[in-house]
PDB file of N, CA and C in Angstrom:
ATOM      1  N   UNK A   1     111.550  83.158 129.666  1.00  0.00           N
ATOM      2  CA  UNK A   1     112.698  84.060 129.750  1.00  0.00           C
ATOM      3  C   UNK A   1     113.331  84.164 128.361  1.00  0.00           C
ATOM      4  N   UNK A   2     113.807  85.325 127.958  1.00  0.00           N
ATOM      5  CA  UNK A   2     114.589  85.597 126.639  1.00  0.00           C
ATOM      6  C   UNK A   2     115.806  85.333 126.747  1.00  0.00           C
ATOM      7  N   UNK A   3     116.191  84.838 125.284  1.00  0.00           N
ATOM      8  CA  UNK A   3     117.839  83.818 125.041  1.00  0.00           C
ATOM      9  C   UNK A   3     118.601  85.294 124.898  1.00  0.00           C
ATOM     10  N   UNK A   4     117.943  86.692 125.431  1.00  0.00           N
ATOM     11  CA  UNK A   4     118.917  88.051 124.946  1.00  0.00           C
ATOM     12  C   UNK A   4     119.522  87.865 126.465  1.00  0.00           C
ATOM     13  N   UNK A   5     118.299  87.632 127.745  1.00  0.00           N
ATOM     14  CA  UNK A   5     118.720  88.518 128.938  1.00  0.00           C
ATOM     15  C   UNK A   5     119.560  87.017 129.885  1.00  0.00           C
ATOM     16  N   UNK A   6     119.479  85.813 129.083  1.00  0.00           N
ATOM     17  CA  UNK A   6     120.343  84.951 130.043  1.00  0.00           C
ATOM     18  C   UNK A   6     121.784  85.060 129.289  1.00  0.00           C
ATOM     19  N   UNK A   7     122.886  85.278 130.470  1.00  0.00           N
ATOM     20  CA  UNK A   7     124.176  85.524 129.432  1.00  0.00           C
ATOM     21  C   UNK A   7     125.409  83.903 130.096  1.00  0.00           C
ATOM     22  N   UNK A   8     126.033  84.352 128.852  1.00  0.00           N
ATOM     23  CA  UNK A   8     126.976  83.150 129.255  1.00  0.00           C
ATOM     24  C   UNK A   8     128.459  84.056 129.531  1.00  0.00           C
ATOM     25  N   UNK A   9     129.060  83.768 130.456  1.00  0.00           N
ATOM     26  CA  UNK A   9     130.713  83.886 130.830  1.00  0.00           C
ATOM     27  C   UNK A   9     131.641  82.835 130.388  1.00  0.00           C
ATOM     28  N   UNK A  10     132.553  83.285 129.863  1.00  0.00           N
ATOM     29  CA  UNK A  10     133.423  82.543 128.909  1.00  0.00           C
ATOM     30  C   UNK A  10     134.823  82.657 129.674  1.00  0.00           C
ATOM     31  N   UNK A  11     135.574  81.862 130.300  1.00  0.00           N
ATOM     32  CA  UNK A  11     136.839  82.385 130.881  1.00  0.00           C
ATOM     33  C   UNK A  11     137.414  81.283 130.171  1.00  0.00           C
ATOM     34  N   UNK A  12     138.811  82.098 129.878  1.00  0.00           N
ATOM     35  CA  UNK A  12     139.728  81.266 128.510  1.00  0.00           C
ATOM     36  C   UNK A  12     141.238  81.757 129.203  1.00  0.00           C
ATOM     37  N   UNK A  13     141.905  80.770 129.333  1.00  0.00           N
ATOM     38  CA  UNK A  13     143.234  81.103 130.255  1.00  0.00           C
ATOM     39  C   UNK A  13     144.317  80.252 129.666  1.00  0.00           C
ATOM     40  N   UNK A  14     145.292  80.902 130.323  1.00  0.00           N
ATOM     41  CA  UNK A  14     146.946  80.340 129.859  1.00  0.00           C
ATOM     42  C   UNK A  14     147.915  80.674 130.872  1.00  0.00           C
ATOM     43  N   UNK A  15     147.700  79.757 131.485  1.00  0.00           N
ATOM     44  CA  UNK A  15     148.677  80.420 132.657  1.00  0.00           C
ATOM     45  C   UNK A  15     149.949  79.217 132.882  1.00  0.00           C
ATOM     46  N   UNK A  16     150.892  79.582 133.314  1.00  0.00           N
ATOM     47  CA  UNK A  16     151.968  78.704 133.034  1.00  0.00           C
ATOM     48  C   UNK A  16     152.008  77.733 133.985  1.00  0.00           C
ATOM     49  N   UNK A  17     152.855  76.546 133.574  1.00  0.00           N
ATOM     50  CA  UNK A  17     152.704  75.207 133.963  1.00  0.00           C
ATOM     51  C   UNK A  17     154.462  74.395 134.022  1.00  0.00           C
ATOM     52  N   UNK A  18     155.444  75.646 134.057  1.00  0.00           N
ATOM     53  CA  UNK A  18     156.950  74.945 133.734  1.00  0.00           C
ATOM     54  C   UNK A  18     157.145  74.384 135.494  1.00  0.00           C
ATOM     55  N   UNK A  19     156.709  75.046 136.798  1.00  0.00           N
ATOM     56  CA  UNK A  19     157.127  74.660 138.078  1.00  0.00           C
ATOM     57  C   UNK A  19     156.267  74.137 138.537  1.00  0.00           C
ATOM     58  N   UNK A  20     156.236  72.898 139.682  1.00  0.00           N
ATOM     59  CA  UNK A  20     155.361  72.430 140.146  1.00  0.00           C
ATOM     60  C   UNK A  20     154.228  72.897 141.140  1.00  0.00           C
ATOM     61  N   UNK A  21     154.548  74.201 141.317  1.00  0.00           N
ATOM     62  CA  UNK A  21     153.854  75.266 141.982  1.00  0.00           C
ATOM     63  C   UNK A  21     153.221  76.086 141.116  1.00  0.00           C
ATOM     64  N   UNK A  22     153.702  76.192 139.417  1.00  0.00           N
ATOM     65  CA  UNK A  22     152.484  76.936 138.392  1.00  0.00           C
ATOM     66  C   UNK A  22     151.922  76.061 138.147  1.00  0.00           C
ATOM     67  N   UNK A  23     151.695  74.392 138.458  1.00  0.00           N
ATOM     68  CA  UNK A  23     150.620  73.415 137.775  1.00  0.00           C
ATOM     69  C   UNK A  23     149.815  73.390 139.225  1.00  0.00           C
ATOM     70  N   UNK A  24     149.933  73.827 140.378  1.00  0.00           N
ATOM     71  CA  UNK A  24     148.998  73.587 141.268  1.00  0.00           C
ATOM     72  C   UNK A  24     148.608  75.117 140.781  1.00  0.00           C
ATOM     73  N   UNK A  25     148.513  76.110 140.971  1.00  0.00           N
ATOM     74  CA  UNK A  25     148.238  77.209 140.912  1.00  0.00           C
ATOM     75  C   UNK A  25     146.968  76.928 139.219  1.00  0.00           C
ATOM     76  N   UNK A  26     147.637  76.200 138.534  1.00  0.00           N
ATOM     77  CA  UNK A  26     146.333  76.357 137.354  1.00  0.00           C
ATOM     78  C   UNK A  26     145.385  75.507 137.658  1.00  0.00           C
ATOM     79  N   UNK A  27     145.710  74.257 138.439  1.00  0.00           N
ATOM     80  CA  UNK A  27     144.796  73.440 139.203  1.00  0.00           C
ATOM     81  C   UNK A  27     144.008  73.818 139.906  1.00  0.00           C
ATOM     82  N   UNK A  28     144.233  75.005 140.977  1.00  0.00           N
ATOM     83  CA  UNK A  28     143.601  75.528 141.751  1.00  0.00           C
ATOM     84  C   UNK A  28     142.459  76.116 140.531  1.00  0.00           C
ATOM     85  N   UNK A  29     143.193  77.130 140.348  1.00  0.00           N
ATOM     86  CA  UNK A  29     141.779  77.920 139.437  1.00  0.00           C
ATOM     87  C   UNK A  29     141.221  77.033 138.869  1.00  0.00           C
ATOM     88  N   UNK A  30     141.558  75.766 138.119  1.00  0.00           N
ATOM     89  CA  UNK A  30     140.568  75.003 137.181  1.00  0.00           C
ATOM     90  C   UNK A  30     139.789  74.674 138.665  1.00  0.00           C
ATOM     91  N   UNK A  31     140.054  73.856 139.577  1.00  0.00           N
ATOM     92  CA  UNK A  31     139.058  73.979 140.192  1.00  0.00           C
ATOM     93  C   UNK A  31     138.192  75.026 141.223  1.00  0.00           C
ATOM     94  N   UNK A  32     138.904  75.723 141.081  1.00  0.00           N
ATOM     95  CA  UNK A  32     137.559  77.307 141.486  1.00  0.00           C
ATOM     96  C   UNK A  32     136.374  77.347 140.625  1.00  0.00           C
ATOM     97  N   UNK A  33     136.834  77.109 138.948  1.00  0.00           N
ATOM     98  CA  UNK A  33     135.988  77.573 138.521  1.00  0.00           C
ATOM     99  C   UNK A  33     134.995  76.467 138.535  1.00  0.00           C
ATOM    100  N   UNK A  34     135.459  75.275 138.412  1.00  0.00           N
ATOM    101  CA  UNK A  34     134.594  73.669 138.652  1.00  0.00           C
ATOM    102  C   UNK A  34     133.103  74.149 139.901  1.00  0.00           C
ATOM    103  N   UNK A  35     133.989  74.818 141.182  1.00  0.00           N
ATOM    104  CA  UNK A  35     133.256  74.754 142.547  1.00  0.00           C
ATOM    105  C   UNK A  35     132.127  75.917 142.395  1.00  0.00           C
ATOM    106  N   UNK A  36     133.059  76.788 141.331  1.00  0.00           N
ATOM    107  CA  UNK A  36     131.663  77.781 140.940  1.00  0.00           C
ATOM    108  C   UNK A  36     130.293  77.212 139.557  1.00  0.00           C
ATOM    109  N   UNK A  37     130.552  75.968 139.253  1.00  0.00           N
ATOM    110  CA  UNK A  37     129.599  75.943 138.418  1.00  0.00           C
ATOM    111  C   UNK A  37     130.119  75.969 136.757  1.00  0.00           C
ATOM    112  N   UNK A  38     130.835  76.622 136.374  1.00  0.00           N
ATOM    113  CA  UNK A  38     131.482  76.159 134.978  1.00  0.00           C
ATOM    114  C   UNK A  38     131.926  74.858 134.791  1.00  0.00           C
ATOM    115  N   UNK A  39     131.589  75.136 133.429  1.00  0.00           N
ATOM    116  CA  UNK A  39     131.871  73.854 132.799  1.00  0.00           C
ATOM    117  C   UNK A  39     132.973  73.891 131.594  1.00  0.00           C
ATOM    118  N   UNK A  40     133.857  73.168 131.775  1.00  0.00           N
ATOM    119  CA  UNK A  40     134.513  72.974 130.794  1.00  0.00           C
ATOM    120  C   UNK A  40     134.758  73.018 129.301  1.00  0.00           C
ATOM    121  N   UNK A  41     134.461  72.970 128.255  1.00  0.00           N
ATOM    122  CA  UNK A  41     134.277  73.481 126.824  1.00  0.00           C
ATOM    123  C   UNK A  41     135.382  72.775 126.531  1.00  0.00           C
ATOM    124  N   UNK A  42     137.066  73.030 126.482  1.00  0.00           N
ATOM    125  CA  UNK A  42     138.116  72.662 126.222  1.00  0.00           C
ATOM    126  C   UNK A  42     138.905  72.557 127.374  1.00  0.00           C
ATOM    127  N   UNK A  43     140.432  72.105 127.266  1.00  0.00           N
ATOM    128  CA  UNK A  43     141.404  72.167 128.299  1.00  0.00           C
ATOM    129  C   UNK A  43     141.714  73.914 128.214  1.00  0.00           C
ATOM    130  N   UNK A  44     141.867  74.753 129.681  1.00  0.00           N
ATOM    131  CA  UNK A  44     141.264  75.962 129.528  1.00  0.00           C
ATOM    132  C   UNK A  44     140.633  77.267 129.312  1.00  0.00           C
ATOM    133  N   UNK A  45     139.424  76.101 128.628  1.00  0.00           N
ATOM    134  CA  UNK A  45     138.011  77.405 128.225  1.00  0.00           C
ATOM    135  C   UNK A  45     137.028  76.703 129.002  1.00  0.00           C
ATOM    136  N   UNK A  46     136.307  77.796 129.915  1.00  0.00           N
ATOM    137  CA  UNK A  46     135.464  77.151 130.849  1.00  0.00           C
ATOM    138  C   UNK A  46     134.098  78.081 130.475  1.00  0.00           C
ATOM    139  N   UNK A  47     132.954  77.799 130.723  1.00  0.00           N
ATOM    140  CA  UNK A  47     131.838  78.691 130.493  1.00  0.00           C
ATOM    141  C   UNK A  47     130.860  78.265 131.597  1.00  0.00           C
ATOM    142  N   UNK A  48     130.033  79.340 132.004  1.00  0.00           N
ATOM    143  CA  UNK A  48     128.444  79.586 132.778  1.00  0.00           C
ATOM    144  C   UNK A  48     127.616  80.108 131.892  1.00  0.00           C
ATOM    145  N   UNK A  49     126.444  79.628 132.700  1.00  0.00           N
ATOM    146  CA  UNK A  49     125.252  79.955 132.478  1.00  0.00           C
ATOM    147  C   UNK A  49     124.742  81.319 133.623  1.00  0.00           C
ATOM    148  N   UNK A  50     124.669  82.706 133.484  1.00  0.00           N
ATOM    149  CA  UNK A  50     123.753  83.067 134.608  1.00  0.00           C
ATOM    150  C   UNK A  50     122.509  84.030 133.652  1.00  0.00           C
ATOM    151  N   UNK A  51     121.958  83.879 134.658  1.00  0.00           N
ATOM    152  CA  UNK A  51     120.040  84.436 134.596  1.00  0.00           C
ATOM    153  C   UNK A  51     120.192  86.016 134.210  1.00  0.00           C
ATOM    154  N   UNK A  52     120.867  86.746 134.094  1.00  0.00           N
ATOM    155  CA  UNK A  52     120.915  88.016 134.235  1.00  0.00           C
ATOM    156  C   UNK A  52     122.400  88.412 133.773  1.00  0.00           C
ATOM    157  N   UNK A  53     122.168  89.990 132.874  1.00  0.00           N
ATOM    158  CA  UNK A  53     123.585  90.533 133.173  1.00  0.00           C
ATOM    159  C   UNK A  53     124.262  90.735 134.215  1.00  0.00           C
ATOM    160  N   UNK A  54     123.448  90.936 135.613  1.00  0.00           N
ATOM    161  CA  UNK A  54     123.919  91.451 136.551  1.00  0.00           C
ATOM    162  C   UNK A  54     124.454  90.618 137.526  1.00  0.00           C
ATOM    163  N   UNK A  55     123.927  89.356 137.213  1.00  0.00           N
ATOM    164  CA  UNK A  55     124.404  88.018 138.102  1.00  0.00           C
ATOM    165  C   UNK A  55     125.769  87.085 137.509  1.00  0.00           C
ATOM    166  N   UNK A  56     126.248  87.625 135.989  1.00  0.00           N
ATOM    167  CA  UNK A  56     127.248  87.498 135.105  1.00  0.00           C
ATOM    168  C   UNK A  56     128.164  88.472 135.656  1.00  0.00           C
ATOM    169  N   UNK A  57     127.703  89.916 135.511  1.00  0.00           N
ATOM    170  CA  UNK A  57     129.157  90.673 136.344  1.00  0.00           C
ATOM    171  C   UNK A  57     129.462  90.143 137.465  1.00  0.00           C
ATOM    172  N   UNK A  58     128.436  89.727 138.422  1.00  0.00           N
ATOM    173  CA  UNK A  58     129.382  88.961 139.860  1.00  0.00           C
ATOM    174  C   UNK A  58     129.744  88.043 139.945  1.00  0.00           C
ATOM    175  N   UNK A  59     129.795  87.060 139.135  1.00  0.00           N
ATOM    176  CA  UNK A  59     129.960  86.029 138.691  1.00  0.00           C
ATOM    177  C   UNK A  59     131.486  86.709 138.239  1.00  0.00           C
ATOM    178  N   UNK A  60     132.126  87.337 137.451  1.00  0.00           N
ATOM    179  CA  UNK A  60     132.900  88.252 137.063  1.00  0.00           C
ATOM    180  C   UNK A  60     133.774  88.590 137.752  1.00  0.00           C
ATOM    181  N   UNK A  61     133.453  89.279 138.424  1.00  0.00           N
ATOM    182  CA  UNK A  61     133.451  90.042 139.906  1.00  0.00           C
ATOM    183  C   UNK A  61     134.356  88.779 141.017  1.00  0.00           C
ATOM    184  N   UNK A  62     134.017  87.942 140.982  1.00  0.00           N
ATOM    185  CA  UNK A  62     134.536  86.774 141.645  1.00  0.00           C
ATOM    186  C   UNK A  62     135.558  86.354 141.319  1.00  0.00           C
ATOM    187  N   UNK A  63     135.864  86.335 139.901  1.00  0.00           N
ATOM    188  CA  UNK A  63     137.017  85.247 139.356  1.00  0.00           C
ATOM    189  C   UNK A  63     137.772  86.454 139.047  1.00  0.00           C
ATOM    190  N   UNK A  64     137.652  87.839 139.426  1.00  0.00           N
ATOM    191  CA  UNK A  64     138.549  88.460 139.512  1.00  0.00           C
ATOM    192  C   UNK A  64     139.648  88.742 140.909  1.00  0.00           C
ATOM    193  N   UNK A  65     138.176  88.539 141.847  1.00  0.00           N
ATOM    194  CA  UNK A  65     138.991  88.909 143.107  1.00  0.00           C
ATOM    195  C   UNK A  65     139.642  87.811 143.354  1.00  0.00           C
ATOM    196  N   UNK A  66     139.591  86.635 142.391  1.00  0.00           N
ATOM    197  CA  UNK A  66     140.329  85.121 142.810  1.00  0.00           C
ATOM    198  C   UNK A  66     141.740  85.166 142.570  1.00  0.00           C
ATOM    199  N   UNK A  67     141.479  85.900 141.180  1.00  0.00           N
ATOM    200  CA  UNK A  67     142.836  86.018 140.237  1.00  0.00           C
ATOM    201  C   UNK A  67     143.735  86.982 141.183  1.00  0.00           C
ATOM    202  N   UNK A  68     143.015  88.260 141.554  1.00  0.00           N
ATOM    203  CA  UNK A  68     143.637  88.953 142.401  1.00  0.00           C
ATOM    204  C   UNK A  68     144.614  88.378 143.423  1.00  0.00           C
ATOM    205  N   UNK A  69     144.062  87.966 144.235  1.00  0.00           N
ATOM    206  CA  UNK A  69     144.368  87.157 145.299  1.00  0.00           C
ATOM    207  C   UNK A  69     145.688  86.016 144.821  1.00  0.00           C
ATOM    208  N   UNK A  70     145.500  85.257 143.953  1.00  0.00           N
ATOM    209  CA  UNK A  70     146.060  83.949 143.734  1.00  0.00           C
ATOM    210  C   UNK A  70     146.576  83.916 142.649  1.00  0.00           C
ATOM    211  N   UNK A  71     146.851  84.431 141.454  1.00  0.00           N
ATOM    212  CA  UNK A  71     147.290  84.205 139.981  1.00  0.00           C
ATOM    213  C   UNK A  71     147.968  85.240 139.624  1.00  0.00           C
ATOM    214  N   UNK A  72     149.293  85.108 139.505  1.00  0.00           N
ATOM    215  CA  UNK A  72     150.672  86.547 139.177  1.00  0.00           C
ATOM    216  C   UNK A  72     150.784  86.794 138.231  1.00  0.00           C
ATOM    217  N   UNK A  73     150.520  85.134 137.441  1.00  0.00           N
ATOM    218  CA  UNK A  73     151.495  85.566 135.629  1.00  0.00           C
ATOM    219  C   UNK A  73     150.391  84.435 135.058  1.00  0.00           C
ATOM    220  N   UNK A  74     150.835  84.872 133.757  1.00  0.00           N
ATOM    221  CA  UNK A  74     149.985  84.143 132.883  1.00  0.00           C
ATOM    222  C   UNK A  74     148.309  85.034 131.864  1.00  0.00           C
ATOM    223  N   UNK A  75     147.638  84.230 131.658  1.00  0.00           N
ATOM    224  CA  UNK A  75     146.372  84.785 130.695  1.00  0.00           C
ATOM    225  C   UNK A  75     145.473  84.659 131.155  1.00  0.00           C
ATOM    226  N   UNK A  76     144.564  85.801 131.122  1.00  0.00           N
ATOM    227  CA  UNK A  76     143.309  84.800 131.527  1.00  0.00           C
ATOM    228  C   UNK A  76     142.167  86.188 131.279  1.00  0.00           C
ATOM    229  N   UNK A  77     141.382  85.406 130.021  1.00  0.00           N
ATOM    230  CA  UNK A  77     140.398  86.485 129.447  1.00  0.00           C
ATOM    231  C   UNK A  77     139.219  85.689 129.496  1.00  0.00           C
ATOM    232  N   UNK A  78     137.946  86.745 129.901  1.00  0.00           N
ATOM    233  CA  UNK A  78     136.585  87.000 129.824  1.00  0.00           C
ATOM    234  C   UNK A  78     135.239  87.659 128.701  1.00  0.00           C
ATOM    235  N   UNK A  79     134.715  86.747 128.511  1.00  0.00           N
ATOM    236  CA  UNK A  79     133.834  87.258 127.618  1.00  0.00           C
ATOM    237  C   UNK A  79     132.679  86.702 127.867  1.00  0.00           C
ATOM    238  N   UNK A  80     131.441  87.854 127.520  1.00  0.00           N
ATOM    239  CA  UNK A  80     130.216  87.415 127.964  1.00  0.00           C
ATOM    240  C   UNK A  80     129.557  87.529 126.624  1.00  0.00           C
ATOM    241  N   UNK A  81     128.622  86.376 126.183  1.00  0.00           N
ATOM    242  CA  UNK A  81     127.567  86.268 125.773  1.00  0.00           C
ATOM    243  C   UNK A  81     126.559  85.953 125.675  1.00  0.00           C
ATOM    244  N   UNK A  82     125.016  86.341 125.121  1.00  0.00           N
ATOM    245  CA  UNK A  82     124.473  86.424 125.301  1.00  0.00           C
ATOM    246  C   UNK A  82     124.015  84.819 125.195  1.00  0.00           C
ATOM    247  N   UNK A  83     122.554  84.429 125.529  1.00  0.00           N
ATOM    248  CA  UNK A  83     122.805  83.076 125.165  1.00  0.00           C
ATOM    249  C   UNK A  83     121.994  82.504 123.714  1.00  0.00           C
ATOM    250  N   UNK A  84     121.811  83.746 122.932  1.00  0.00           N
ATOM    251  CA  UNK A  84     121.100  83.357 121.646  1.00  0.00           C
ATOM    252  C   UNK A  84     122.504  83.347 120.759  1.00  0.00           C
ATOM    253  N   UNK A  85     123.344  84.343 121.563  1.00  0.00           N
ATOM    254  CA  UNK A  85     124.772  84.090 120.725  1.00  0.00           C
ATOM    255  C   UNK A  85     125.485  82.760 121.261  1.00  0.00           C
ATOM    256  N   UNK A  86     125.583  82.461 122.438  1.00  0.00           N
ATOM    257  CA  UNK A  86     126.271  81.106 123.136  1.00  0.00           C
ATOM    258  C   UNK A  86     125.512  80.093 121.776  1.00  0.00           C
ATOM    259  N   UNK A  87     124.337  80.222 121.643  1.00  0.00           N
ATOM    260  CA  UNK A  87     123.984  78.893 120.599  1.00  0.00           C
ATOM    261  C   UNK A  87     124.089  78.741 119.445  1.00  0.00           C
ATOM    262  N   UNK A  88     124.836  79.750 118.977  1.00  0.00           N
ATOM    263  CA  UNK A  88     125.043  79.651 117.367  1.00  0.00           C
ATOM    264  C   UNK A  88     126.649  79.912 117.337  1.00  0.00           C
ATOM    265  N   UNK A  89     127.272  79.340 118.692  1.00  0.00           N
ATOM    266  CA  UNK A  89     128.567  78.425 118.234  1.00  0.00           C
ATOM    267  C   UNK A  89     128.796  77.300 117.683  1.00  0.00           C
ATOM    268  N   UNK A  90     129.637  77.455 116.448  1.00  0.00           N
ATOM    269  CA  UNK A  90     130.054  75.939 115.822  1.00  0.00           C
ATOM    270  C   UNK A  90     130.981  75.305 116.579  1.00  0.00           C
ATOM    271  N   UNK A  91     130.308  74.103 116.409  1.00  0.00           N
ATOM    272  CA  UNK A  91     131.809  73.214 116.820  1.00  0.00           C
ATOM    273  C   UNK A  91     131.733  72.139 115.527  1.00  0.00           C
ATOM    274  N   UNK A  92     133.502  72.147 115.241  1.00  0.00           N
ATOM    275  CA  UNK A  92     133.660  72.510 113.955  1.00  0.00           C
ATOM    276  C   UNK A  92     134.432  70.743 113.762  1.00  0.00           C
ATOM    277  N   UNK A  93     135.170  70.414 114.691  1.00  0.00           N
ATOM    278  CA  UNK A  93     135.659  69.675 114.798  1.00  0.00           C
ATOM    279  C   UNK A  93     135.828  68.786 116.319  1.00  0.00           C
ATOM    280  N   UNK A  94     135.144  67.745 116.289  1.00  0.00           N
ATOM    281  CA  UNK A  94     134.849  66.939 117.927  1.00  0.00           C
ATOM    282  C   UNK A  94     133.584  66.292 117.741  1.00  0.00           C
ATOM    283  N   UNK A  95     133.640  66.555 119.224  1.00  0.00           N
ATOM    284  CA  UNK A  95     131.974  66.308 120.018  1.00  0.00           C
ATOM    285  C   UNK A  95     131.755  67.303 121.407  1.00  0.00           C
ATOM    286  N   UNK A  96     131.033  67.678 121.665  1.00  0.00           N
ATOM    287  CA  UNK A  96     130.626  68.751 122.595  1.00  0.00           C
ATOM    288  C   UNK A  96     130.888  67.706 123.856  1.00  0.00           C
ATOM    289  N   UNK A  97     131.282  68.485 124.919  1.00  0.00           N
ATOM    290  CA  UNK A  97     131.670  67.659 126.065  1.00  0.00           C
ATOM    291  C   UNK A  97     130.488  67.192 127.067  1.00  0.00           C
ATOM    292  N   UNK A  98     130.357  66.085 127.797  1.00  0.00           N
ATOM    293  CA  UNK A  98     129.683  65.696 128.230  1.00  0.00           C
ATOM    294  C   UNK A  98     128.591  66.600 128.830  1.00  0.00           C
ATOM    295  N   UNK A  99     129.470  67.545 129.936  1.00  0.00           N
ATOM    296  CA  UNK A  99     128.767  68.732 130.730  1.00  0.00           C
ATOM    297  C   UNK A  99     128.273  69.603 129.720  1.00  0.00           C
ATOM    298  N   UNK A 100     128.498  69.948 128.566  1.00  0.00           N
ATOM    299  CA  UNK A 100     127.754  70.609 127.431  1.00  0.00           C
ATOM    300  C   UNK A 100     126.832  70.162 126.827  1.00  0.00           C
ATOM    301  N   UNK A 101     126.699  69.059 126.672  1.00  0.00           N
ATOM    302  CA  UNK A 101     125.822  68.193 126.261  1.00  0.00           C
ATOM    303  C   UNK A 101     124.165  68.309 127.488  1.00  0.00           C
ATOM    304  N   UNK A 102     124.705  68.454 128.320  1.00  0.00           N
ATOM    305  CA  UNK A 102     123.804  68.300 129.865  1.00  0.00           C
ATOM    306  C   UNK A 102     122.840  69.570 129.816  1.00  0.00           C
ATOM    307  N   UNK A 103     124.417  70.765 129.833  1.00  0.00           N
ATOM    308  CA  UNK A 103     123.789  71.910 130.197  1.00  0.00           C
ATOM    309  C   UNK A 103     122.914  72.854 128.868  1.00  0.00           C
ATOM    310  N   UNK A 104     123.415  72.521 127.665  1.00  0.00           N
ATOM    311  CA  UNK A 104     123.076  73.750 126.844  1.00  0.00           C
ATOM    312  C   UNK A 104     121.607  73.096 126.543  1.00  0.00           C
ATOM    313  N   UNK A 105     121.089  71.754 126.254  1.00  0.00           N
ATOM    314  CA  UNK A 105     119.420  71.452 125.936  1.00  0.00           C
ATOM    315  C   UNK A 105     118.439  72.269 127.296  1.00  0.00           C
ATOM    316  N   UNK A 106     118.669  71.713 128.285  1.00  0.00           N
ATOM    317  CA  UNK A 106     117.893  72.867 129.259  1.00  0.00           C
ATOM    318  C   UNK A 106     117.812  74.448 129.361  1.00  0.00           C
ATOM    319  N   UNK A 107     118.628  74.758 128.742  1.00  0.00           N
ATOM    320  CA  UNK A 107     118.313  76.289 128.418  1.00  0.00           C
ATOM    321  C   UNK A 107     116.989  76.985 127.442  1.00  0.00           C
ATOM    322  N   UNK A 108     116.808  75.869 126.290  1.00  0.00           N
ATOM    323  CA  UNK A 108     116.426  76.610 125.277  1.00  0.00           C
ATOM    324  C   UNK A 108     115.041  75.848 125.971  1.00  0.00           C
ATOM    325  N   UNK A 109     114.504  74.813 126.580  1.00  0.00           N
ATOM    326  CA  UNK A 109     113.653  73.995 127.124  1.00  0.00           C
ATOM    327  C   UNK A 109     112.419  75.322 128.003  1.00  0.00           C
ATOM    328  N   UNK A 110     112.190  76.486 127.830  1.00  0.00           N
ATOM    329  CA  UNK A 110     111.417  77.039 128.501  1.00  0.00           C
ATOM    330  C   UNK A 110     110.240  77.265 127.932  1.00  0.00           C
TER     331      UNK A 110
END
């Protein structure tokens, strides 16, 4: 399979945390996105892996109708890339997180 046609989803959020009802509410979504398969990157930037553009828009498609449903105020942006671009992110300062560590060697492994 080509590193053009597997894409990665990037969801990067800011949603507020002053009432004890906006820290369950970001809890919730952090774990939606946990139950869907993302993985963490930073405290909230979460990323996937899917097989296809078309399995990335529903993938998409999902964490919109979530937001819909459940999330009033706050940030919360999407970006897809490809995964020859997902691998020629620096990380500039750290260590790549455990679940990154796991997931990104099996990709290029085909």
């Amino acid at each position: 399979m080509s590193a053009f046609k597997i894409m990665w989803l990037i969801v990067m959020f800011d949603l507020p945390t002053q009432t004890k009802k906006d820290r369950k509410r970001y809890r919730w979504f952090a774990n939606f996105l946990d139950k869907q398969g993302f993985i963490r990157l930073q405290y909230s930037v979460y990323a996937k892996v899917f097989n296809s553009y078309e399995s990335a828009m529903h993938g998409k498609k999902r964490i919109k109708e979530f937001l819909h449903l459940n999330i009033k105020h706050g940030n919360v942006r999407l970006m897809m890339l490809t995964d020859a671009q997902f691998g020629k992110m620096e990380l500039i300062v750290g260590a790549p997180t455990k679940q990154e560590e796991i997931a990104q060697p099996s990709l290029f492994d085909f």
